[in-house]
N, C-alpha and C. Protein backbone atom coordinates (compact mmCIF):
# COMPACT_ATOMS: atom_id res chain seq x y z
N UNK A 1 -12.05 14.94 -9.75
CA UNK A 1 -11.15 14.58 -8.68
C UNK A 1 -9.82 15.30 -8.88
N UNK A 2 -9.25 15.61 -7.91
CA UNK A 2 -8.01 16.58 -7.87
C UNK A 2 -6.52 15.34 -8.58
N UNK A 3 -5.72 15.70 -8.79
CA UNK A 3 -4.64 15.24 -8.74
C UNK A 3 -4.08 14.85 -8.01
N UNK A 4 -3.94 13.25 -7.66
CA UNK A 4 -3.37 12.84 -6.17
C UNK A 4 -1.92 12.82 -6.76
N UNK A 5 -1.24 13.28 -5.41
CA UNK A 5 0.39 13.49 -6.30
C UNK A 5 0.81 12.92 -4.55
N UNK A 6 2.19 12.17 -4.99
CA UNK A 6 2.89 11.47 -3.83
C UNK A 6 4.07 12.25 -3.68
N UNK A 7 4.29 13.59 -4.01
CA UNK A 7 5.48 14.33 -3.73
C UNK A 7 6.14 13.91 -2.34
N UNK A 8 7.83 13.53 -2.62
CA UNK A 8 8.26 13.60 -1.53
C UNK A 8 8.29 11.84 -0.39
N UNK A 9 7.17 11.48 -0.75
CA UNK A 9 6.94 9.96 -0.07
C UNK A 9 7.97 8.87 -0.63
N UNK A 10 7.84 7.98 0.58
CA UNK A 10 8.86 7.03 0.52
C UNK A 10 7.53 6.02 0.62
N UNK A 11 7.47 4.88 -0.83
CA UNK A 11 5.94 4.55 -0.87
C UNK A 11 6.82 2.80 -1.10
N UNK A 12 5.98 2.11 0.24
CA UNK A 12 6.53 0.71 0.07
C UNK A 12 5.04 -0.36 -1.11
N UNK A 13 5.59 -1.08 -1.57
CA UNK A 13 5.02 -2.10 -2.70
C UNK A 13 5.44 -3.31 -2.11
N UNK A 14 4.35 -3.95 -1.74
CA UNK A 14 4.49 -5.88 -1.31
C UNK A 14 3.29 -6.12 -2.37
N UNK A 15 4.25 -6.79 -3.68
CA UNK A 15 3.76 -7.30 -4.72
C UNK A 15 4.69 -8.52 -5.07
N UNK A 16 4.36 -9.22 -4.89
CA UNK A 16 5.17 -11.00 -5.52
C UNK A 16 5.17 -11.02 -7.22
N UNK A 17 4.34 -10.41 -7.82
CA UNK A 17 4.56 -10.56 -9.58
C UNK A 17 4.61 -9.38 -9.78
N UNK A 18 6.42 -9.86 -10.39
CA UNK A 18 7.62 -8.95 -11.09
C UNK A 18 7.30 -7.42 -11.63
N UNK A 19 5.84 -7.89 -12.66
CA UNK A 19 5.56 -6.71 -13.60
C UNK A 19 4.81 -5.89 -12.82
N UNK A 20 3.23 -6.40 -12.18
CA UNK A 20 2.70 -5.57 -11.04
C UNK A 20 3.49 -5.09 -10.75
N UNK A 21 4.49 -5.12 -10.26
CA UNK A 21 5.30 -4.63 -8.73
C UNK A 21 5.82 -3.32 -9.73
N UNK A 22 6.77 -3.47 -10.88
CA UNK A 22 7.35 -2.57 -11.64
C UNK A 22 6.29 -1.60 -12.01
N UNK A 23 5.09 -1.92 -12.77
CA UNK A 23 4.29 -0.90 -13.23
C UNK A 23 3.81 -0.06 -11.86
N UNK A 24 3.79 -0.33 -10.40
CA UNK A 24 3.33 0.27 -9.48
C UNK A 24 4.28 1.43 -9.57
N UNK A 25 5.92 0.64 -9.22
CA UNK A 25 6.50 1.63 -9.06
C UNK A 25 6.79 2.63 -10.57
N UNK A 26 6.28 2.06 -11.07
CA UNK A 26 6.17 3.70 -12.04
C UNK A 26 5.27 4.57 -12.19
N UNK A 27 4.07 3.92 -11.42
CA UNK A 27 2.76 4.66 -11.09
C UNK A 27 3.44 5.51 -10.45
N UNK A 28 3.83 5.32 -9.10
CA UNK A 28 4.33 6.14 -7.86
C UNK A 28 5.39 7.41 -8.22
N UNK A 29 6.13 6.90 -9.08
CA UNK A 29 6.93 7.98 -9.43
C UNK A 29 6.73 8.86 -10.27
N UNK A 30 5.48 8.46 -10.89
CA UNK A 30 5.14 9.28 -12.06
C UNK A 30 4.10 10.41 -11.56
N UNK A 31 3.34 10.13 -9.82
CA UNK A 31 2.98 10.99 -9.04
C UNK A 31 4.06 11.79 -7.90
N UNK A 32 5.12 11.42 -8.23
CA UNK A 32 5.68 12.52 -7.26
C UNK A 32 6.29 11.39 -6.41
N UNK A 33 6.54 10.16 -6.32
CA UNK A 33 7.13 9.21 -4.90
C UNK A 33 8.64 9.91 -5.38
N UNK A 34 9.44 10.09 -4.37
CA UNK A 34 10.96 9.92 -4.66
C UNK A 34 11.68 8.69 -4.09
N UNK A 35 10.75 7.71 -3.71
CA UNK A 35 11.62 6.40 -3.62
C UNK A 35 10.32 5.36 -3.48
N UNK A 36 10.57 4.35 -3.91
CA UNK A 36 9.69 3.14 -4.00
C UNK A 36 10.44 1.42 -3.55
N UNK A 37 9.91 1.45 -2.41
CA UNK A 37 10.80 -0.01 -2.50
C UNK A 37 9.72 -0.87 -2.79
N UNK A 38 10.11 -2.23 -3.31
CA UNK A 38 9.43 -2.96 -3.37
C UNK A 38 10.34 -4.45 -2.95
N UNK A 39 9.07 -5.48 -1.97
CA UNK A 39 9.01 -6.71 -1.04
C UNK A 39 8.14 -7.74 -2.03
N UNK A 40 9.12 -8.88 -2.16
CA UNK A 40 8.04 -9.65 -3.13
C UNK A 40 8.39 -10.59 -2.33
N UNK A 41 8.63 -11.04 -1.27
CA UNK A 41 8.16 -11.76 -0.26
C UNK A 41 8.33 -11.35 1.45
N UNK A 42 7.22 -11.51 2.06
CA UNK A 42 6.85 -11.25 3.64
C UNK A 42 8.95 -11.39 3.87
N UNK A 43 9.63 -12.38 4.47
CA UNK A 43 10.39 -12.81 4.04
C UNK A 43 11.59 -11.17 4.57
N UNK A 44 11.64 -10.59 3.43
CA UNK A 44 12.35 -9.46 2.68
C UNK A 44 12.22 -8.18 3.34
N UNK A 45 11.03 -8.66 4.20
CA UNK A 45 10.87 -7.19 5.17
C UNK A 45 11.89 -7.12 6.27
N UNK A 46 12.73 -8.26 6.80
CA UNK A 46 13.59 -8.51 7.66
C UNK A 46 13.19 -8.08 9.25
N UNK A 47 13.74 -7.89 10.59
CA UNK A 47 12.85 -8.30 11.74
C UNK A 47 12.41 -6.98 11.84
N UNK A 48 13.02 -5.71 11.52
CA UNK A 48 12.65 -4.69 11.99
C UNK A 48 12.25 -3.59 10.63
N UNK A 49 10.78 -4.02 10.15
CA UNK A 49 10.82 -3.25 8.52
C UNK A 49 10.45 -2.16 8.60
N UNK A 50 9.74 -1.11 10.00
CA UNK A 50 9.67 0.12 10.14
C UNK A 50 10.87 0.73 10.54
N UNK A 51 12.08 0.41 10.94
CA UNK A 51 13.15 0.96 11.40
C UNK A 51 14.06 1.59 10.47
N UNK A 52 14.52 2.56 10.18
CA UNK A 52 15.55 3.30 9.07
C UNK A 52 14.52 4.39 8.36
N UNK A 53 14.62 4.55 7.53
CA UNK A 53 14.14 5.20 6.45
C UNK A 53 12.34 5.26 6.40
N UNK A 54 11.65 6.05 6.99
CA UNK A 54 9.94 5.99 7.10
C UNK A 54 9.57 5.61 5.59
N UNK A 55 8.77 4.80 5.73
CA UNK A 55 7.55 4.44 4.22
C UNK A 55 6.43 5.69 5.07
N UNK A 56 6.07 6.22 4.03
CA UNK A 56 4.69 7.50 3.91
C UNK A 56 3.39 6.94 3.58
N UNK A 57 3.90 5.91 2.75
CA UNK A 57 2.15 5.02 2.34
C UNK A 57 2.61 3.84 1.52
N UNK A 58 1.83 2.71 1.66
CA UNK A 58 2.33 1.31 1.83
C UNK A 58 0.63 0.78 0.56
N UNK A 59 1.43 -0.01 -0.60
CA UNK A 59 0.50 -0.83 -1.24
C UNK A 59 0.66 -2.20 -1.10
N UNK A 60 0.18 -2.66 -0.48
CA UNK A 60 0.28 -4.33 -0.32
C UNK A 60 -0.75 -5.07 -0.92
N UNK A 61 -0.11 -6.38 -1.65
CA UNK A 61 -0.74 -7.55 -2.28
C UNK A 61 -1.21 -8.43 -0.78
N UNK A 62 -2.65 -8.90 -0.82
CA UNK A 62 -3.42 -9.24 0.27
C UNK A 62 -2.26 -10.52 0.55
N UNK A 63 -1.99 -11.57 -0.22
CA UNK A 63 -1.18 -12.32 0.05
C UNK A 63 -0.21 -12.11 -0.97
N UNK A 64 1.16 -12.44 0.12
CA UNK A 64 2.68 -12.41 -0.97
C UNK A 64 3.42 -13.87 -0.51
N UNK A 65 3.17 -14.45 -1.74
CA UNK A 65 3.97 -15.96 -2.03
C UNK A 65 3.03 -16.51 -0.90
N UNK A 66 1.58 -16.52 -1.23
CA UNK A 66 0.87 -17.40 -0.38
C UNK A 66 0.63 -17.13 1.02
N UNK A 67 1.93 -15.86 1.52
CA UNK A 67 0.97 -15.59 3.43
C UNK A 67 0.76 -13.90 2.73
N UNK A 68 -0.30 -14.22 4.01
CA UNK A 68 -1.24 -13.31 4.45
C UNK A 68 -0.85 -12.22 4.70
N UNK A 69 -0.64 -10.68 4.16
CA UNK A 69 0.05 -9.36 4.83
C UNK A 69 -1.20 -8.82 5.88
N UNK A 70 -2.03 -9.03 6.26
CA UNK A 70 -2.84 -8.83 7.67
C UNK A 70 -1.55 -8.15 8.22
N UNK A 71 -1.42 -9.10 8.93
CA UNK A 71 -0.53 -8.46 10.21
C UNK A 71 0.35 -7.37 10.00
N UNK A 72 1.33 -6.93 8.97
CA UNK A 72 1.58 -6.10 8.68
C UNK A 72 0.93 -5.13 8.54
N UNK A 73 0.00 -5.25 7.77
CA UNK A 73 -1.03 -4.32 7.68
C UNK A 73 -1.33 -3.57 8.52
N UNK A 74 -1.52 -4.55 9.52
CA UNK A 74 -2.14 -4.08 11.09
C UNK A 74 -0.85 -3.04 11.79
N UNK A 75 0.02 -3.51 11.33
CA UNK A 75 1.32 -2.92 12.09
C UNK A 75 1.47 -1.40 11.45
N UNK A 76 1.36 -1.42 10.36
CA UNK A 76 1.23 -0.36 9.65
C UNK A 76 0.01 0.81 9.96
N UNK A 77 -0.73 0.06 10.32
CA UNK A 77 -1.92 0.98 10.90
C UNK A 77 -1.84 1.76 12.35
N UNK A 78 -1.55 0.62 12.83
CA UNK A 78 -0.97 1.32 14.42
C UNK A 78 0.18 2.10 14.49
N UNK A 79 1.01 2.31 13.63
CA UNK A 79 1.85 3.63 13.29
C UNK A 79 1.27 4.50 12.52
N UNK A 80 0.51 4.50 11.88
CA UNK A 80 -0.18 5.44 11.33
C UNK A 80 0.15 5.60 9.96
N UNK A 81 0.49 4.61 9.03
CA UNK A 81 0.95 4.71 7.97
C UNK A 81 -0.29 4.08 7.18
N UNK A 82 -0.72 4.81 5.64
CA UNK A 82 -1.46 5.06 5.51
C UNK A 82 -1.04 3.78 4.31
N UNK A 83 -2.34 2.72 4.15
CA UNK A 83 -2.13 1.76 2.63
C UNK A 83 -2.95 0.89 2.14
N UNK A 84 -3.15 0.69 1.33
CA UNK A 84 -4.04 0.43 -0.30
C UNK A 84 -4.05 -1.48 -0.04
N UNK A 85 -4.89 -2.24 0.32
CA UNK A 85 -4.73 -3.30 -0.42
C UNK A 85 -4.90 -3.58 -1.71
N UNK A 86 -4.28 -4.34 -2.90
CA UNK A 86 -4.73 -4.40 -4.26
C UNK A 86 -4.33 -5.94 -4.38
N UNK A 87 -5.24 -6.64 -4.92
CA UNK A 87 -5.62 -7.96 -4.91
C UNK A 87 -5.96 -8.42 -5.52
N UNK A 88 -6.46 -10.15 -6.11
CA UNK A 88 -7.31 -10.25 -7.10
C UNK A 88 -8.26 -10.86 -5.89
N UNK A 89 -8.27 -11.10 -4.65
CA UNK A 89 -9.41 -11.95 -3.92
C UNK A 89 -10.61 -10.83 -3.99
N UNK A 90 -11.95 -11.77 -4.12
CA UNK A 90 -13.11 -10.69 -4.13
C UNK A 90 -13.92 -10.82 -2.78
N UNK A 91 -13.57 -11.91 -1.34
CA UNK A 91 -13.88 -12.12 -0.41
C UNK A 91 -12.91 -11.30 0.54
N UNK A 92 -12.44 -10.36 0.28
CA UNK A 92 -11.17 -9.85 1.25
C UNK A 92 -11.91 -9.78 2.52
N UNK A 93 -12.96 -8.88 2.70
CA UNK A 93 -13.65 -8.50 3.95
C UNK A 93 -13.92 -9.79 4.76
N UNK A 94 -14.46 -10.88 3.79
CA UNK A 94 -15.27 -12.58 4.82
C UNK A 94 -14.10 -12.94 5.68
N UNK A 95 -13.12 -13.09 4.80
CA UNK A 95 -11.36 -13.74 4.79
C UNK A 95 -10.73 -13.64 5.84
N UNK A 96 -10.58 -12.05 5.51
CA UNK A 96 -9.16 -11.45 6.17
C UNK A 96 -10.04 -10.51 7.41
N UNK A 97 -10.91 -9.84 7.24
CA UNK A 97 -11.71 -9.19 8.59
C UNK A 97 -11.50 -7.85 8.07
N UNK A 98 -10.95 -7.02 6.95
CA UNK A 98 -10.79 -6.20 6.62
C UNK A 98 -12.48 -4.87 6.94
N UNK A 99 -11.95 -3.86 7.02
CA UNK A 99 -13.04 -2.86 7.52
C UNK A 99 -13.54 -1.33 6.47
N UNK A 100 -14.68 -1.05 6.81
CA UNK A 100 -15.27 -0.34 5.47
C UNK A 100 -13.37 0.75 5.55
N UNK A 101 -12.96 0.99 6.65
CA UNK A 101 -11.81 2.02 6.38
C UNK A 101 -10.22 1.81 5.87
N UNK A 102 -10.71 0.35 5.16
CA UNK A 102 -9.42 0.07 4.54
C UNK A 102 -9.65 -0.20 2.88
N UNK A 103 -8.90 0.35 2.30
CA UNK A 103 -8.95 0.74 0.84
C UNK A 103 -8.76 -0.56 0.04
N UNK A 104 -9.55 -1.25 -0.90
CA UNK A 104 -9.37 -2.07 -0.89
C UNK A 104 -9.06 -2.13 -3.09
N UNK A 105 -8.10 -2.38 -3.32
CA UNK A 105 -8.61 -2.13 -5.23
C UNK A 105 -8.31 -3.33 -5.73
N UNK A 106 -9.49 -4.05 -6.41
CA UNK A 106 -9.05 -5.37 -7.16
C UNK A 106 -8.67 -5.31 -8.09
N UNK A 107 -7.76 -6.86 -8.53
CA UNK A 107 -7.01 -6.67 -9.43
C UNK A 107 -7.71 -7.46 -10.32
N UNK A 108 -7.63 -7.68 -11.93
CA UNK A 108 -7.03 -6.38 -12.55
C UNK A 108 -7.42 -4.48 -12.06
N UNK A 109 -6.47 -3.90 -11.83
CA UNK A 109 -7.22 -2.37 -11.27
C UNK A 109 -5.78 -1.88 -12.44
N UNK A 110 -6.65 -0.22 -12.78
CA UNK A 110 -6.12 0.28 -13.55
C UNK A 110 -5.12 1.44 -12.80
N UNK A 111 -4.41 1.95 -13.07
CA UNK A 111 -2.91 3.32 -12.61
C UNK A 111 -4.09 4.53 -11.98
N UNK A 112 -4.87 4.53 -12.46
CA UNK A 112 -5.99 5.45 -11.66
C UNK A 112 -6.73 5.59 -10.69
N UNK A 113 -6.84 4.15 -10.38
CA UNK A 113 -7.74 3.50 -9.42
C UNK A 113 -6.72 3.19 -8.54
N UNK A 114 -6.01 2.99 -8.68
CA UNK A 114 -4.69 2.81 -7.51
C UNK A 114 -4.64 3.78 -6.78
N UNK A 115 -3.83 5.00 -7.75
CA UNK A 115 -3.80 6.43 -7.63
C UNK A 115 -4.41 6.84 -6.26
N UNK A 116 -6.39 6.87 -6.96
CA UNK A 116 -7.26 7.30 -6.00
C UNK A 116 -7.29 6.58 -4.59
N UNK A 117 -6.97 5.57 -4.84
CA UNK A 117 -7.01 4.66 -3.43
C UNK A 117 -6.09 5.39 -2.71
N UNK A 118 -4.64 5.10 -3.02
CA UNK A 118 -3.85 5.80 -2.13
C UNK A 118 -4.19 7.47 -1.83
N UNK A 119 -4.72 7.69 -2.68
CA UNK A 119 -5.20 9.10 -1.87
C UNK A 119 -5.90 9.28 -1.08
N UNK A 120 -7.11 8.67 -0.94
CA UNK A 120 -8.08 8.71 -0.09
C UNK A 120 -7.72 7.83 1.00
N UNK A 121 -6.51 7.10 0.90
CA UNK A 121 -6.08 6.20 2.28
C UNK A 121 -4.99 7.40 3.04
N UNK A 122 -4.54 8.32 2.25
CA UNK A 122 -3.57 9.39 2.89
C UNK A 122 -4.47 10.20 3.23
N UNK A 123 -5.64 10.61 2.42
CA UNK A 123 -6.83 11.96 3.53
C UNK A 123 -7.03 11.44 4.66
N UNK A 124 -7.55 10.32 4.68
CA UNK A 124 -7.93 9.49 5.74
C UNK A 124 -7.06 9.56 7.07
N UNK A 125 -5.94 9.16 6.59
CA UNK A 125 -5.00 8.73 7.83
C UNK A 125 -4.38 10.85 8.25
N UNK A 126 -4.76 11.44 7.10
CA UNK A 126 -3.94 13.30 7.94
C UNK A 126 -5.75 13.57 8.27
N UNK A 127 -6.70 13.19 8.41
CA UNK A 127 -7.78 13.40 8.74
C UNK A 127 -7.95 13.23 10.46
N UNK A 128 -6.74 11.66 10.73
CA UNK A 128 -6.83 11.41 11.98
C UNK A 128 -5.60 11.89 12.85
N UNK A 129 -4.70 11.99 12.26
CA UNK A 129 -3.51 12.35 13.01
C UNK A 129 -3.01 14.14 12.28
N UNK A 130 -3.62 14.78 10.84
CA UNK A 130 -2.86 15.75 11.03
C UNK A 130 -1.96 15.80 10.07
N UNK A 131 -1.13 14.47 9.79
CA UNK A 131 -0.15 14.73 9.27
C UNK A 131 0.13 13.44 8.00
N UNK A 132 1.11 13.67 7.32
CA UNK A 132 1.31 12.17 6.98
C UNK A 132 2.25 12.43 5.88
């Protein structure tokens, strides 16, 4: 497998536990992100969380502090922004309605397996639009 590298991306993290959230963002930067925010609660995204500054590719915890990032998710998709669920639920698909084209990595998941996810969720999404 090639080297997935995040050069340049502005890569959002909705992770509720502290350390997850930190070790992501050192995943990300250690591929090339030059900025990482991270949301440890729905909450924190405030009314307008696509507005300002573009996120390039988005890792979200299936639930943060107990709700559901679905809908975001969804929102994220219909802009075309490309992102990774990582979770510990092993019913995501029964649950949440999730589809073979959403990346899904359980947790415990290792800095590699992340990695690949977000890569193959960014081929995916410049596969359909081109760009990303």
């Amino acid at each position: 497998m090639q080297d997935i590298r995040l050069d340049g991306m502005h890569v959002l993290v909705m992770e509720d536990e502290f350390l997850i959230a930190m070790d992501v963002e050192q995943l990300c930067r250690e591929h090339g992100a030059t900025a990482v925010t991270i949301v440890r609660q729905i909450e924190d995204l405030g009314e307008n969380p696509l507005e300002g500054e573009p996120f390039h590719v988005a890792v979200l915890d299936l639930m943060l502090g107990g709700v559901p990032t679905t809908d975001f998710a969804s929102t994220l998709s219909e802009r075309g922004i490309p992102f990774v669920f990582a979770t510990g639920h092993t019913d995501v698909e029964a649950r949440f309605g999730t589809g073979p084209d959403i990346e899904v990595v359980a947790k415990p998941y290792g800095g590699p397996d992340l990695i690949a996810a977000l890569g193959r969720a960014i081929e995916r999404r410049r596969g359909e639009s081109g760009s990303v």
